[in-house]
Protein backbone atom coordinates (compact mmCIF):
# COMPACT_ATOMS: atom_id res chain seq x y z
CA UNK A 1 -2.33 7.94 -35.22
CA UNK A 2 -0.49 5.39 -32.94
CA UNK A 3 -3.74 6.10 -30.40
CA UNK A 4 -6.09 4.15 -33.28
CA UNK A 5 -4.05 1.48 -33.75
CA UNK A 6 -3.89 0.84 -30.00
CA UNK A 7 -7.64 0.78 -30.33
CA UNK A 8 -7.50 -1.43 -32.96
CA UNK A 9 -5.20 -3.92 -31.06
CA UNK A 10 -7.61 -3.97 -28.27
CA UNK A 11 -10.63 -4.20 -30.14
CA UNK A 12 -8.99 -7.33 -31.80
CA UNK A 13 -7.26 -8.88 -28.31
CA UNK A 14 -10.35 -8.72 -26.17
CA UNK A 15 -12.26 -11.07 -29.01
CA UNK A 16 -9.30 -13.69 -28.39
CA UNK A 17 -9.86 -13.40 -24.46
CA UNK A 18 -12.59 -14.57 -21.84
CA UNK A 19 -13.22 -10.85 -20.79
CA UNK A 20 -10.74 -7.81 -21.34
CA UNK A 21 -7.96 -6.53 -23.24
CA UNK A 22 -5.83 -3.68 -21.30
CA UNK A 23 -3.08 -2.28 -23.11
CA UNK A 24 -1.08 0.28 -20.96
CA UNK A 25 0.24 3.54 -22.67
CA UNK A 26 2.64 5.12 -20.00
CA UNK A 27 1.69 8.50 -19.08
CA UNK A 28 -0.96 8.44 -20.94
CA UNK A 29 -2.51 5.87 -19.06
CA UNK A 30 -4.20 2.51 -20.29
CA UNK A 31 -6.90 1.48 -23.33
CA UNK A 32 -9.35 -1.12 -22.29
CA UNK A 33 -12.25 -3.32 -24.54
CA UNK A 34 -13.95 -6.51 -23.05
CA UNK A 35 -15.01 -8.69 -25.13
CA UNK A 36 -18.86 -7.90 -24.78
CA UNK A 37 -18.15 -4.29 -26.08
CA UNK A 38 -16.86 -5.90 -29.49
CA UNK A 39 -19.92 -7.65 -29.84
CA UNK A 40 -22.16 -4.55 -29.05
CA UNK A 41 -19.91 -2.27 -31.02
CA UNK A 42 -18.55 -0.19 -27.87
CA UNK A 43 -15.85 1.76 -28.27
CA UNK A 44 -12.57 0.73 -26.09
CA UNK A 45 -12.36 2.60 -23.01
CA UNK A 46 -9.41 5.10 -21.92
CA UNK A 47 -8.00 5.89 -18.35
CA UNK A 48 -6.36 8.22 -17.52
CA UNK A 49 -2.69 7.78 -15.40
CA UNK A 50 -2.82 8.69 -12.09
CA UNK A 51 -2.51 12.92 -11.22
CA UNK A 52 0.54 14.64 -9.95
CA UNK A 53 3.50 12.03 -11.04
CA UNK A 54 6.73 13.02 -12.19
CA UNK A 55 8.12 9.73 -12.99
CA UNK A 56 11.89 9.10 -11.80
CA UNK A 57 12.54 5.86 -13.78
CA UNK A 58 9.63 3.57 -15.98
CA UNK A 59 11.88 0.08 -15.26
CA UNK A 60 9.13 -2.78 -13.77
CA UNK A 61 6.23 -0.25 -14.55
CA UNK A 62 4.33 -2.33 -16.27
CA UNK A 63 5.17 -5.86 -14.03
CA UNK A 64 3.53 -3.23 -11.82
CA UNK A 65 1.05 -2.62 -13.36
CA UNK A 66 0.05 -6.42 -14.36
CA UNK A 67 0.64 -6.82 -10.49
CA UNK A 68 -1.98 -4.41 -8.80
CA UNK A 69 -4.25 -5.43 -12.04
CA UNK A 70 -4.28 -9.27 -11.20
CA UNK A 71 -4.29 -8.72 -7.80
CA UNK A 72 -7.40 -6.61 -7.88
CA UNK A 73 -9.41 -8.68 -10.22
CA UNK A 74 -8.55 -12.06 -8.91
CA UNK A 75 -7.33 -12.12 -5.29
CA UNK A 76 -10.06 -9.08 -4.69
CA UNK A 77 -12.45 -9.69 -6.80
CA UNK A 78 -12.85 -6.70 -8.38
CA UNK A 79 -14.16 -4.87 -11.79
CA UNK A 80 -12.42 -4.44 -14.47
CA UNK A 81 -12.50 -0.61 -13.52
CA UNK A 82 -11.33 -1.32 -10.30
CA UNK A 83 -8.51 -3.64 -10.95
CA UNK A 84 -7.27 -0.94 -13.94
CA UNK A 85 -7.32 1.62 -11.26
CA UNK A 86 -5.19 -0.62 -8.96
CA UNK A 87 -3.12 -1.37 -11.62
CA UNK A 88 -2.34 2.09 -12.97
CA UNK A 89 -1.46 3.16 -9.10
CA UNK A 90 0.72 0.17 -8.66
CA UNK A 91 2.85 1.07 -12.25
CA UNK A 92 2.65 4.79 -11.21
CA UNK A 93 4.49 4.29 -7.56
CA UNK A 94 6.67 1.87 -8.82
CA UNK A 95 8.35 4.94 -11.39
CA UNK A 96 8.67 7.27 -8.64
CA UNK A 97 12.62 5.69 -7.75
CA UNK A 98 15.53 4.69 -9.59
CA UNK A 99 15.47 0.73 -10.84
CA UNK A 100 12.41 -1.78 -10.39
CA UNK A 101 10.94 -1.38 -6.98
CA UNK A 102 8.88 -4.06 -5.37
């Protein structure tokens, strides 16, 4: 199904990056592979959305998304983990009004 090729498309992006591959799947949250997991055969990681949101409109989710993620790993410093968590939160508030939200 569409959730294997997603796999697929992150197992074969995070070969062609320095670290990670995140590709973000809406409420269904966001598949992850870093580059070391292709070479030890790891299976891309899923996260889960953030609980309790009833989305109100998806426009600039996923500029949000990039957002909280690049601001976690690079202004904070953070793991991957950390920065996907940041990211998902960021994409999630941003659907909770009508038109992107900043």
């Amino acid at each position: 199904g569409q959730q294997l090729v997603l796999e697929d498309a992150a197992q074969t992006l995070a070969q062609k990056v320095r670290e990670a591959a995140v590709i973000t799947c809406g409420k269904e949250g966001c598949i992850s592979q870093t580059r070391a997991g292709v070479s030890a055969g790891a299976a891309p990681g899923r996260w889960s959305a953030p609980a309790g949101i009833s989305p109100v409109d998806a426009t600039g989710a996923g500029d949000a998304f990039d957002a909280g993620f690049i601001y976690s790993m690079l202004v904070c410093g953070g793991s991957l983990a950390n920065a996907i968590q940041a990211g998902s939160c960021t994409g999630a508030y941003c659907t909770q009004h009508k038109g992107a939200n900043s």
